[in-house]
C-alpha atoms as a PDB file:
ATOM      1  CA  UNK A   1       0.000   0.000   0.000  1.00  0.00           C
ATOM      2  CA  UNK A   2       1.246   3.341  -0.547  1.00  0.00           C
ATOM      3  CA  UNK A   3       2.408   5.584   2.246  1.00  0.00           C
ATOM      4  CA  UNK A   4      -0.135   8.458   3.995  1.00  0.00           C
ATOM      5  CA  UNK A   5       1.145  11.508   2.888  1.00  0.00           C
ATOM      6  CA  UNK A   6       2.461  14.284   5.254  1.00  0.00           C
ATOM      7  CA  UNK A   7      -0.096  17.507   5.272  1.00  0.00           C
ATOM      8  CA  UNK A   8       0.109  20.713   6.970  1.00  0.00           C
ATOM      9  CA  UNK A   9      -1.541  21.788   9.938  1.00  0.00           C
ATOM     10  CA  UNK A  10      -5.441  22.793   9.585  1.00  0.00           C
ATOM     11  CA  UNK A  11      -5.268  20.966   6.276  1.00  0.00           C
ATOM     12  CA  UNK A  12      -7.614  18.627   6.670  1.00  0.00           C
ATOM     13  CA  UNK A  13     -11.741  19.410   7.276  1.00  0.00           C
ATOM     14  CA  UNK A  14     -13.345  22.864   7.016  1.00  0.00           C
ATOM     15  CA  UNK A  15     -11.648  26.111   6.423  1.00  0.00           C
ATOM     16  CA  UNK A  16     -12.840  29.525   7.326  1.00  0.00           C
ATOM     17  CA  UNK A  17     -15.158  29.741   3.832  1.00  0.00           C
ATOM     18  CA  UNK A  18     -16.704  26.599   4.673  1.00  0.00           C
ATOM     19  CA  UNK A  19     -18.671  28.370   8.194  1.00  0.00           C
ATOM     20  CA  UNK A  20     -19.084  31.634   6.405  1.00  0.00           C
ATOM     21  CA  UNK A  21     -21.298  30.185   3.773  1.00  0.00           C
ATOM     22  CA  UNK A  22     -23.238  27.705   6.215  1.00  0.00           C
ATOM     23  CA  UNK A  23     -22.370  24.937   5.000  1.00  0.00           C
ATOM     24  CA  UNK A  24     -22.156  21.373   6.295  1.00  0.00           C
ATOM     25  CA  UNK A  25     -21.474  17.728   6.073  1.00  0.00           C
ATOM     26  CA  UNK A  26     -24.101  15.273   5.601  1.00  0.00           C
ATOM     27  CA  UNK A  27     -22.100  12.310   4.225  1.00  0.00           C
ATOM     28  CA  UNK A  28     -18.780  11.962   5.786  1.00  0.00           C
ATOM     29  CA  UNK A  29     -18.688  14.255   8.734  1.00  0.00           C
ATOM     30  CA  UNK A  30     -14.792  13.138   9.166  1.00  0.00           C
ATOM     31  CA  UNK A  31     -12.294  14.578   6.830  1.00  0.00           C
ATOM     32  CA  UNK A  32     -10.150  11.363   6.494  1.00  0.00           C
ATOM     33  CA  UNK A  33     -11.997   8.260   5.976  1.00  0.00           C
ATOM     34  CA  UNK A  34     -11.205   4.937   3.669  1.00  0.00           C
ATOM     35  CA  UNK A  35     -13.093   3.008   1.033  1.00  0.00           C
ATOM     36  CA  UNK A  36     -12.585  -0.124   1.844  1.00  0.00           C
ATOM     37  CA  UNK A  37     -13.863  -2.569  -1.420  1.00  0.00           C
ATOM     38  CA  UNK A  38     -14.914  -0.144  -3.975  1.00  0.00           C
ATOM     39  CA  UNK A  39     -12.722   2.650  -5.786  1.00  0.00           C
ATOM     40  CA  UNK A  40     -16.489   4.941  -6.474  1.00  0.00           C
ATOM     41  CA  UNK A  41     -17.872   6.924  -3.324  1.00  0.00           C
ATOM     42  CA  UNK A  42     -20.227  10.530  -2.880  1.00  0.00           C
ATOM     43  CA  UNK A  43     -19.393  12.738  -0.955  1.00  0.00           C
ATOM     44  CA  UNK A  44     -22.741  15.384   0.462  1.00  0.00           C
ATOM     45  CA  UNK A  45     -22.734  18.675   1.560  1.00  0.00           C
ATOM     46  CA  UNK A  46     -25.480  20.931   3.179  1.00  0.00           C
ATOM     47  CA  UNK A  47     -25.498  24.522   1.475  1.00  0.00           C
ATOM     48  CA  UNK A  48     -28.117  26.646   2.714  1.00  0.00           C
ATOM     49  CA  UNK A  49     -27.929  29.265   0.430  1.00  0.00           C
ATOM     50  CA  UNK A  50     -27.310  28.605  -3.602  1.00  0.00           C
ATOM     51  CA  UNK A  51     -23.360  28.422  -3.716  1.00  0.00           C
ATOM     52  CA  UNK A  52     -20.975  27.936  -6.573  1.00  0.00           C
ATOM     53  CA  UNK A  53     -18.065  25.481  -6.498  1.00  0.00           C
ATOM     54  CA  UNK A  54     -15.004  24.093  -8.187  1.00  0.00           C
ATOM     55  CA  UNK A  55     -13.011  20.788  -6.946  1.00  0.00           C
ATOM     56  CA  UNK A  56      -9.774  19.545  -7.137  1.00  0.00           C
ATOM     57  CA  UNK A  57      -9.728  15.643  -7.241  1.00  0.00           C
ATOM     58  CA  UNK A  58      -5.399  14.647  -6.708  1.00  0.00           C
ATOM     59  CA  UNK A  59      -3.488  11.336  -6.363  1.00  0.00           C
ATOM     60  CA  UNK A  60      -1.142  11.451  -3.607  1.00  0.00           C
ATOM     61  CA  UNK A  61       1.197   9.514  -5.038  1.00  0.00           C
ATOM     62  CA  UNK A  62       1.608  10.962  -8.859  1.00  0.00           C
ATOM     63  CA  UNK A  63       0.374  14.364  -7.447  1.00  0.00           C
ATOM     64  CA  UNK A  64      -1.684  14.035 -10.816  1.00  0.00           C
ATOM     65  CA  UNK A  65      -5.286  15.533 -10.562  1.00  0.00           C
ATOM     66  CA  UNK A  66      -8.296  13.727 -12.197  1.00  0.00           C
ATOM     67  CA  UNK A  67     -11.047  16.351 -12.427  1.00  0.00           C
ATOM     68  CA  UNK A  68     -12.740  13.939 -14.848  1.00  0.00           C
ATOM     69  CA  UNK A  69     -13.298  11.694 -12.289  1.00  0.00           C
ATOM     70  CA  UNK A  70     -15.388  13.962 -10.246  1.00  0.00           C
ATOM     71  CA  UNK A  71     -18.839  15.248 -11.374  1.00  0.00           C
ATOM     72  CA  UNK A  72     -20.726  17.790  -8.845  1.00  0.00           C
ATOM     73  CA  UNK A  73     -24.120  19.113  -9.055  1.00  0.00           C
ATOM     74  CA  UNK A  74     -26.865  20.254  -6.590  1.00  0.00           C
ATOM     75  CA  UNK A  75     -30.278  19.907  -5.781  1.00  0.00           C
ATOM     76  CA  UNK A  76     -32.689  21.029  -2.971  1.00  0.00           C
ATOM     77  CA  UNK A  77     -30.131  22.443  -1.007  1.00  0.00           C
ATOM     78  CA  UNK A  78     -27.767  19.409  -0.863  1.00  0.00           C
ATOM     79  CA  UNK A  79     -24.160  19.593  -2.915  1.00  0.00           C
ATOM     80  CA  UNK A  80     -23.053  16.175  -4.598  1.00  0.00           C
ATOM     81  CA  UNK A  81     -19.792  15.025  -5.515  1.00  0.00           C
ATOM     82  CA  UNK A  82     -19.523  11.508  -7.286  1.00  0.00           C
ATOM     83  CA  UNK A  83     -15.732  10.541  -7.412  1.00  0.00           C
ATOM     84  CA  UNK A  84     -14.034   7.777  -9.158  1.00  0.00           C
ATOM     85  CA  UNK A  85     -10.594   6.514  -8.671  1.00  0.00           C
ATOM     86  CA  UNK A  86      -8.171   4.916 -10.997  1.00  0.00           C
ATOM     87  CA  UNK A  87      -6.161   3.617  -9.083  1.00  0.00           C
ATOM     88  CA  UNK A  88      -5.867   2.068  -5.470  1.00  0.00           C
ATOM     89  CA  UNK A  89      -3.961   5.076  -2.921  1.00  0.00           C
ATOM     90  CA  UNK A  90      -4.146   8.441  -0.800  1.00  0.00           C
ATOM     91  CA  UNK A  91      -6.184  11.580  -2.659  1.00  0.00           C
ATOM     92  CA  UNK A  92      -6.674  14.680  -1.572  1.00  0.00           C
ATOM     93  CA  UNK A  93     -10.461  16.313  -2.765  1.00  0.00           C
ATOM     94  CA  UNK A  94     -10.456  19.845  -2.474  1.00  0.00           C
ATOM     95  CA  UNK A  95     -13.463  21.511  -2.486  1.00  0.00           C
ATOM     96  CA  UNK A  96     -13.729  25.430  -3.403  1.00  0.00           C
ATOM     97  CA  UNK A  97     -16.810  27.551  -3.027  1.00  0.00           C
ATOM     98  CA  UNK A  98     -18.395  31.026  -3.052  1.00  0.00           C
ATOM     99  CA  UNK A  99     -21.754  32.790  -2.697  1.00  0.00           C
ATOM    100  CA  UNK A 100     -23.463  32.214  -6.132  1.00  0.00           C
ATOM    101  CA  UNK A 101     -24.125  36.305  -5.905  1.00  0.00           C
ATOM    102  CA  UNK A 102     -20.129  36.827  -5.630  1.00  0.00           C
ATOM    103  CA  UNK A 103     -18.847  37.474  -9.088  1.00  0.00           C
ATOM    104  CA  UNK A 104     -15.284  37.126  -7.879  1.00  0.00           C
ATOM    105  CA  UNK A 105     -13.575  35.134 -10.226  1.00  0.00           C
ATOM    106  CA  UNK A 106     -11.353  33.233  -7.785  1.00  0.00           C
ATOM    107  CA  UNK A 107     -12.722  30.964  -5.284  1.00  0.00           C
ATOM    108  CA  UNK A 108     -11.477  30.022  -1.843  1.00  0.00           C
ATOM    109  CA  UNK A 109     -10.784  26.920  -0.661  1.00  0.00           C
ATOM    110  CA  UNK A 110     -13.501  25.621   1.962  1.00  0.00           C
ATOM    111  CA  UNK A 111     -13.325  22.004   2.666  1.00  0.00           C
ATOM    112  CA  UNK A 112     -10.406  19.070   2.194  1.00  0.00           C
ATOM    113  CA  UNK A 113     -10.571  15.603   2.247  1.00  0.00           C
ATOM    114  CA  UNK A 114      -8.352  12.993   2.775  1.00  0.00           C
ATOM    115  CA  UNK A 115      -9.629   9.510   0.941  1.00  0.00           C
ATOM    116  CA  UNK A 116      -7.605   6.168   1.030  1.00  0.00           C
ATOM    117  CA  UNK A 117      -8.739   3.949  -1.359  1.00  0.00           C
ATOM    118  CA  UNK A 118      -8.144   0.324  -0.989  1.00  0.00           C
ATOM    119  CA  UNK A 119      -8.619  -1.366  -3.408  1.00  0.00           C
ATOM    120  CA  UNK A 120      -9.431  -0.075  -7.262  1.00  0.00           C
ATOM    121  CA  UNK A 121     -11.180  -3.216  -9.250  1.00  0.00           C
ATOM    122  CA  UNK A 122     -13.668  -1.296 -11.009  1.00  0.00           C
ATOM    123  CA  UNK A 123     -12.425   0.536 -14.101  1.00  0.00           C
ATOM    124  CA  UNK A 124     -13.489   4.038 -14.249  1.00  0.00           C
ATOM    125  CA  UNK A 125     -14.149   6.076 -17.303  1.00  0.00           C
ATOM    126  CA  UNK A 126     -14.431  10.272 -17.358  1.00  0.00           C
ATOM    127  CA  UNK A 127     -17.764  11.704 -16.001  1.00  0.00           C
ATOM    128  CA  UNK A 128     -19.437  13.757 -18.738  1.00  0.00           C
ATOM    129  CA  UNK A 129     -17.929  17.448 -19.278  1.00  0.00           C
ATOM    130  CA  UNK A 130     -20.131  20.184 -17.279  1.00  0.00           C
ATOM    131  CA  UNK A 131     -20.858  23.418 -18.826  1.00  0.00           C
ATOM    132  CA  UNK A 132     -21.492  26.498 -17.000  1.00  0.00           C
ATOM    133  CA  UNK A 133     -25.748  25.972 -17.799  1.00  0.00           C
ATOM    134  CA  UNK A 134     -25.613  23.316 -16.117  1.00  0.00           C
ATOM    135  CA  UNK A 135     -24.188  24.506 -12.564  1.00  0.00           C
ATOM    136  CA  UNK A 136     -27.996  26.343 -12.141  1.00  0.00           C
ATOM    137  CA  UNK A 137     -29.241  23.464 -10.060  1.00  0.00           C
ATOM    138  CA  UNK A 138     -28.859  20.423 -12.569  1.00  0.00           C
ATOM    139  CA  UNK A 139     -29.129  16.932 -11.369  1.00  0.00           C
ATOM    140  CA  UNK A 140     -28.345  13.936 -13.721  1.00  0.00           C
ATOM    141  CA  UNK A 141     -29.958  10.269 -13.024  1.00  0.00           C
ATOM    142  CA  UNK A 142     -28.823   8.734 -15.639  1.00  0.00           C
ATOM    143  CA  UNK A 143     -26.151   7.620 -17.481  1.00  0.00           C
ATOM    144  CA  UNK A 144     -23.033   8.956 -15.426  1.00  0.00           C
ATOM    145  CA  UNK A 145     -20.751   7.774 -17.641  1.00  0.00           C
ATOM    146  CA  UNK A 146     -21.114   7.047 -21.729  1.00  0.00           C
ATOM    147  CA  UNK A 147     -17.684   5.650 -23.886  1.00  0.00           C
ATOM    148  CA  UNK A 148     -17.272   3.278 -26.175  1.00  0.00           C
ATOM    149  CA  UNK A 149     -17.387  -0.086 -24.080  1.00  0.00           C
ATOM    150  CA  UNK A 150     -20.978   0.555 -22.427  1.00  0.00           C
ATOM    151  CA  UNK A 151     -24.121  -1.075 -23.235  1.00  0.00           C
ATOM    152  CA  UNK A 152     -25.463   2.206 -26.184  1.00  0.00           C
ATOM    153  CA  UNK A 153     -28.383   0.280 -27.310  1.00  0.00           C
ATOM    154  CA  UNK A 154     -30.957   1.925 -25.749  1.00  0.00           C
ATOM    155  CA  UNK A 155     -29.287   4.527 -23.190  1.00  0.00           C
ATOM    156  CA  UNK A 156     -32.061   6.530 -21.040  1.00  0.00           C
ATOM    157  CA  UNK A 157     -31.191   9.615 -20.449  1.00  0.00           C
ATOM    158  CA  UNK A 158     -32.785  11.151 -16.950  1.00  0.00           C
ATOM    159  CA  UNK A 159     -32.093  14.814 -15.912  1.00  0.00           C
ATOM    160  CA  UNK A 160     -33.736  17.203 -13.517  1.00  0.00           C
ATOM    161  CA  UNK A 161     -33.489  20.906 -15.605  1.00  0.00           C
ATOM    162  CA  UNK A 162     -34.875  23.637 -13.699  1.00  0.00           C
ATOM    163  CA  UNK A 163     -36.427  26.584 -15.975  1.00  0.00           C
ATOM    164  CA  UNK A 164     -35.836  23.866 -19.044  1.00  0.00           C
ATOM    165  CA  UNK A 165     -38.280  24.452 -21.924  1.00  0.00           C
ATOM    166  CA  UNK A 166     -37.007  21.425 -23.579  1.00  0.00           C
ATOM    167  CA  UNK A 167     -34.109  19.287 -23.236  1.00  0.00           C
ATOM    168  CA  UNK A 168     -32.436  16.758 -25.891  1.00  0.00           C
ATOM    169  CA  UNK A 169     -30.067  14.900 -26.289  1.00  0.00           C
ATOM    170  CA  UNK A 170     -27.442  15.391 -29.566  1.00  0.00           C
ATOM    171  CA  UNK A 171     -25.391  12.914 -31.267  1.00  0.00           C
ATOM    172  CA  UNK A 172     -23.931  13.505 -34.949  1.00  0.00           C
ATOM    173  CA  UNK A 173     -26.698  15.733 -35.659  1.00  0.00           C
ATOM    174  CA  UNK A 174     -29.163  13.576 -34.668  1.00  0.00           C
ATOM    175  CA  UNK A 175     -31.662  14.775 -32.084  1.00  0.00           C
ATOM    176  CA  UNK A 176     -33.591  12.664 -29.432  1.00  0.00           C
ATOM    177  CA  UNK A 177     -35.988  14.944 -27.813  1.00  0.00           C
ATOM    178  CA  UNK A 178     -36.384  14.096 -23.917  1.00  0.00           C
ATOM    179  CA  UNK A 179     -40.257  13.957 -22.438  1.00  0.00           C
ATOM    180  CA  UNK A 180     -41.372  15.731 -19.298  1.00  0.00           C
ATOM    181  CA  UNK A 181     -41.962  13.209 -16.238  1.00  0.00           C
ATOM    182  CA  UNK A 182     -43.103  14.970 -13.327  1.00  0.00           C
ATOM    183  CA  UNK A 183     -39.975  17.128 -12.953  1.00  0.00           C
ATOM    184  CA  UNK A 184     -37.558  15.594 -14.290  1.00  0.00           C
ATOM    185  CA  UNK A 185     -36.774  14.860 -18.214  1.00  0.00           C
ATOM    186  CA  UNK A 186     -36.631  11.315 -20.019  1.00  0.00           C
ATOM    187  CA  UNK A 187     -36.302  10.012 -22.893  1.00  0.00           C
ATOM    188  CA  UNK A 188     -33.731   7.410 -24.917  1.00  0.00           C
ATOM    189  CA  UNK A 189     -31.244   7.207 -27.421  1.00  0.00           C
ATOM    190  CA  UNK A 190     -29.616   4.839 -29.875  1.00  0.00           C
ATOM    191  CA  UNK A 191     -26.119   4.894 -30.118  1.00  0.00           C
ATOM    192  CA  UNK A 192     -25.029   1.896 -31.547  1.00  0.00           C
ATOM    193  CA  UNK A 193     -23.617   3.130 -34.847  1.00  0.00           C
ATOM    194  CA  UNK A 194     -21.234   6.011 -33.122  1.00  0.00           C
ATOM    195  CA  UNK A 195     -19.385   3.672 -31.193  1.00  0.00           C
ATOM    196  CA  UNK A 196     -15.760   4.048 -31.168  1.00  0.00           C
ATOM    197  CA  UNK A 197     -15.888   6.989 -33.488  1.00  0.00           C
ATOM    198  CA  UNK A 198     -14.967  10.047 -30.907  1.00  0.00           C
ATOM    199  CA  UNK A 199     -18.823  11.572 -31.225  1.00  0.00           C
ATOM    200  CA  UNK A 200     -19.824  13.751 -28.861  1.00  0.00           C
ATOM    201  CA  UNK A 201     -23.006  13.151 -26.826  1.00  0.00           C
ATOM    202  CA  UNK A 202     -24.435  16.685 -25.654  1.00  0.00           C
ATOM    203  CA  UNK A 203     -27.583  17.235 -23.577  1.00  0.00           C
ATOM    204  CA  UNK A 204     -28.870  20.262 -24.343  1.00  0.00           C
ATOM    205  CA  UNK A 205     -31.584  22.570 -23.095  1.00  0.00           C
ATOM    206  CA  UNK A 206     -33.777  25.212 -23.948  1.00  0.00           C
ATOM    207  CA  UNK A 207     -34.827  28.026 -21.379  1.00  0.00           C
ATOM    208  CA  UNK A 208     -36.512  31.487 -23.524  1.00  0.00           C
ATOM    209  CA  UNK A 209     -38.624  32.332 -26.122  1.00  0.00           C
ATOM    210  CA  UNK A 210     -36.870  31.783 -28.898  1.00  0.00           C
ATOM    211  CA  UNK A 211     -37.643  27.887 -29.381  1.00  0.00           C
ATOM    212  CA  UNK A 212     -34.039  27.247 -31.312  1.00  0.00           C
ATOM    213  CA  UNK A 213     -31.836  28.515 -29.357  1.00  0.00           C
ATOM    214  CA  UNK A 214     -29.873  25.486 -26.822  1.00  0.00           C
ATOM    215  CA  UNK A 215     -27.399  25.819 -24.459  1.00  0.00           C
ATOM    216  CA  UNK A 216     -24.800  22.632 -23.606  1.00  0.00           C
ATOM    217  CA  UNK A 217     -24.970  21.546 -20.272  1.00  0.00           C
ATOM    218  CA  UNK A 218     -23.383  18.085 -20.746  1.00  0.00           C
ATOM    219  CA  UNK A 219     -21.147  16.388 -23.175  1.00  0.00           C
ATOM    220  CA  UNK A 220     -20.224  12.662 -23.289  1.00  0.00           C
ATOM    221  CA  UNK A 221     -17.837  11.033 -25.845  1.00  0.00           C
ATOM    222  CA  UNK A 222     -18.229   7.502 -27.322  1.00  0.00           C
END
């Protein structure tokens, strides 16, 4: 196994941002904890108030980060991280937040983890890129992950959208209009025929008046 890394002092748990924006643990109240059999956890935090946030996802031992391998997103007042990890080990999540009212561009670190994975026997493949549309309160069901080895016969697609007009999914041109259930969105795709070819999956979503106009808020390749 490897070795626990050495971190400063007042490292570990909540920093001064973390009190100042009322937030709060719901998940793992401890800072360190381990995984013991699988190499997939989420991590919950309370946030009172909306909040925006980045995260820093690193492997102790490389000191490489894998922010693919951590997709956040909020709803009903509750933060959620889903983390992956490649590789059995020590990482250190970072978590960075602000008011969503603060337009400063640079946001302050407000909680760390320490996570020791041990053992990795799952393979892992990058969570879907998140566009800035989709930080309003987005929540994805389903699928978490899309490449070229999963099952892309019939994939349904599940999303809670806030303020969505309409949502679809993209691939190649091709567009798979999802159907409003309750309040979330559903529909499925076919993807059979891009596999392997580096197409890009988007979900897409349309908020105003003008009925063409769609903004990104996720994009899978297969």
């Amino acid at each position: 196994m490897t070795d626990k890394p050495d971190l400063p002092e007042g490292y570990l748990g909540s920093q001064p941002k973390f009190a100042e924006l009322g937030l709060q643990t719901i998940s793992h109240p401890t800072p360190e904890f381990s995984i013991p059999t699988e190499n997939e956890v989420e991590i919950k935090l309370k946030a009172p108030s909306p909040v925006k946030v980045t995260t820093n996802l690193i492997n102790c031992r490389t000191e490489q980060e894998h922010s693919e391998f951590v997709f956040t997103q909020t709803k009903d007042g509750e933060l959620s991280f889903v983390l992956s990890f490649p590789e059995y080990g020590f990482y250190k999540f970072q978590i960075f937040a602000l008011a969503a009212s603060d337009d400063s561009k640079s946001l302050p670190n407000a909680y760390n983890y320490l996570i020791e994975v041990k053992k990795a026997l799952k393979p892992v493949f990058p969570f879907p890129k998140q566009y800035a549309q989709w930080k309003n309160g987005c929540y994805l069901y389903s699928p978490m992950v899309l490449h070229s080895n999963a099952r892309l016969a019939n994939v349904h697609f599940k999303v809670y959208v806030p303020e969505a007009k309409a949502v679809a999914a993209v691939a190649a041109g091709e567009w798979v209009h999802l159907a409003k259930k309750g309040e979330n969105w559903e529909g499925v795709a076919t993807l059979d025929k891009h596999r392997g070819k580096d197409v890009k999956v988007t979900l897409n979503a349309n908020f105003g008046a003008d009925e063409t106009k769609y903004a990104t808020l996720l994009e899978y390749m297969i």
